[in-house]
Protein backbone atom coordinates (compact mmCIF):
# COMPACT_ATOMS: atom_id res chain seq x y z
CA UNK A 1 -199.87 -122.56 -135.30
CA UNK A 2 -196.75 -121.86 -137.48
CA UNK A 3 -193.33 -121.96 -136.68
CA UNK A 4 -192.93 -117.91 -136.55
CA UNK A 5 -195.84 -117.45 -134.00
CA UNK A 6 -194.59 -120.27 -131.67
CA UNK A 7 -190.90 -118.24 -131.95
CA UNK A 8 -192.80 -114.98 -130.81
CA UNK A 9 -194.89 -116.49 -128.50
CA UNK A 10 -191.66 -117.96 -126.96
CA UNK A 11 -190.05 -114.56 -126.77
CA UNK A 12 -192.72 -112.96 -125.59
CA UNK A 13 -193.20 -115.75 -122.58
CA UNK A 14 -189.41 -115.44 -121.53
CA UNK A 15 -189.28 -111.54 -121.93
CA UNK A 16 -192.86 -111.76 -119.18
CA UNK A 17 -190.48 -114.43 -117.22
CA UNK A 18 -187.57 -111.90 -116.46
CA UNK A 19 -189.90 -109.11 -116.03
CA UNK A 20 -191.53 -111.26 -113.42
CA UNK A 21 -188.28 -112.08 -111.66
CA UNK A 22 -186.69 -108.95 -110.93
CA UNK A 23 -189.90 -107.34 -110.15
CA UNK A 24 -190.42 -109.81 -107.88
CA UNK A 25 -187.15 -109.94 -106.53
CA UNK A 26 -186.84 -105.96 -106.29
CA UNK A 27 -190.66 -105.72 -104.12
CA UNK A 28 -188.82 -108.44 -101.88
CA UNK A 29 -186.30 -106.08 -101.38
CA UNK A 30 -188.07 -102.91 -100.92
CA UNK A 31 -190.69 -104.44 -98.63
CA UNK A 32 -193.53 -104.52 -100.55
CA UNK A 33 -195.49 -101.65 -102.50
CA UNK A 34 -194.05 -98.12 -102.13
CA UNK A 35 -197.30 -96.08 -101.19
CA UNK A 36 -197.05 -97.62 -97.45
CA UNK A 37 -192.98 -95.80 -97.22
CA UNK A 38 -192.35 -93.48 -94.60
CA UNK A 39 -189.75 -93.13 -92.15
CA UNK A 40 -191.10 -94.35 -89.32
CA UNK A 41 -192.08 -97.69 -90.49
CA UNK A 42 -188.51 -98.31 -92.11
CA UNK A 43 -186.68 -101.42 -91.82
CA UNK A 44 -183.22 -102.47 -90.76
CA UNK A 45 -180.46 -103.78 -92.53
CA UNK A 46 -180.63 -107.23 -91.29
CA UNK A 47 -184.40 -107.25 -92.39
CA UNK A 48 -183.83 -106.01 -95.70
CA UNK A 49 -180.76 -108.88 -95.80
CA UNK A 50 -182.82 -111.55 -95.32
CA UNK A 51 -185.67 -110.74 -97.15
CA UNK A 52 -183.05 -110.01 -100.19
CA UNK A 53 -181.69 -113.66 -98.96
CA UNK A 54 -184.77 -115.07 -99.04
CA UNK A 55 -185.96 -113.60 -102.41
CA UNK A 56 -182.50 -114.95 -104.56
CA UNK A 57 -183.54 -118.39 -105.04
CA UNK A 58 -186.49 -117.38 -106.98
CA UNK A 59 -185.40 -114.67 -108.79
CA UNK A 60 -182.70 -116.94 -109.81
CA UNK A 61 -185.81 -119.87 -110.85
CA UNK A 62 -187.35 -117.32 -112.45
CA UNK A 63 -184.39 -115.44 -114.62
CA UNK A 64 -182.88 -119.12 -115.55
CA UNK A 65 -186.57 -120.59 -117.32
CA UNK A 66 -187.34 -117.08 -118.93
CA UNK A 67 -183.71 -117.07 -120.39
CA UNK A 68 -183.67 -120.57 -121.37
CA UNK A 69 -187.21 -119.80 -122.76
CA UNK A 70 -186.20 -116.91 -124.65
CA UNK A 71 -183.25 -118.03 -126.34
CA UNK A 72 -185.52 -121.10 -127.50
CA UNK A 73 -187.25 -118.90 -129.23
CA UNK A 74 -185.16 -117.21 -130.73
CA UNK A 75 -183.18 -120.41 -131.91
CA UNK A 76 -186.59 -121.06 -133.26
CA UNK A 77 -186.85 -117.83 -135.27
CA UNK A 78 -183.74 -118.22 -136.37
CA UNK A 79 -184.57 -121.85 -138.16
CA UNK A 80 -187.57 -120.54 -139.97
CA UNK A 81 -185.65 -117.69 -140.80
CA UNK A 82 -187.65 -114.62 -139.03
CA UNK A 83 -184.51 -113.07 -138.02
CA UNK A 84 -184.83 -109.10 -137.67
CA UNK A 85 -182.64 -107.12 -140.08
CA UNK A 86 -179.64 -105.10 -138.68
C-alpha cells in the first residue's frame, strides 16, 4: 500500500469519525430517530439536558481521534506531496 492511499484512507477514516460524532451526539439530543416525534410523547428540558450531558463525553472521544486522524493524514499527503491544487 503506498504512501498516497494510506493518506486517503486516513482522511477518509477521520472525515467517517466526525460524521459519527455529531450524528451521534445530535440523535442523543433529539431522542432518538425522528419518525416516532409527536407532541404528545415530547420530552422536557431537564431530559433533553441530561441526555445532551450524557452524550458530550463521547462526542468529544469521537471529534478528538477523527481530528487527530485526519490531520495525520493529511500531514501524510503533504510528505509525499499529494497536496490538492488551489
Amino acid at each position: 500500500m503506498s504512501r498516497r492511499t494510506k493518506a486517503r484512507a486516513l482522511v477518509v477514516a477521520g472525515l467517517a469519525l466526525l460524521l459519527w460524532g455529531v450524528l451521534g451526539f445530535t440523535s442523543a439530543s433529539i431522542g432518538g430517530p425522528p419518525e416516532g416525534f409527536s407532541f404528545a410523547n415530547r420530552r422536557s428540558y431537564s431530559e433533553v439536558k441530561r441526555a445532551t450531558h450524557s452524550a458530550f463525553l463521547p462526542f468529544v472521544v469521537r471529534i478528538s481521534a477523527g481530528l487527530l486522524i485526519l490531520f495525520l493524514g493529511t500531514k501524510l499527503a503533504d510528505d509525499t506531496g499529494d497536496k490538492p491544487e488551489s
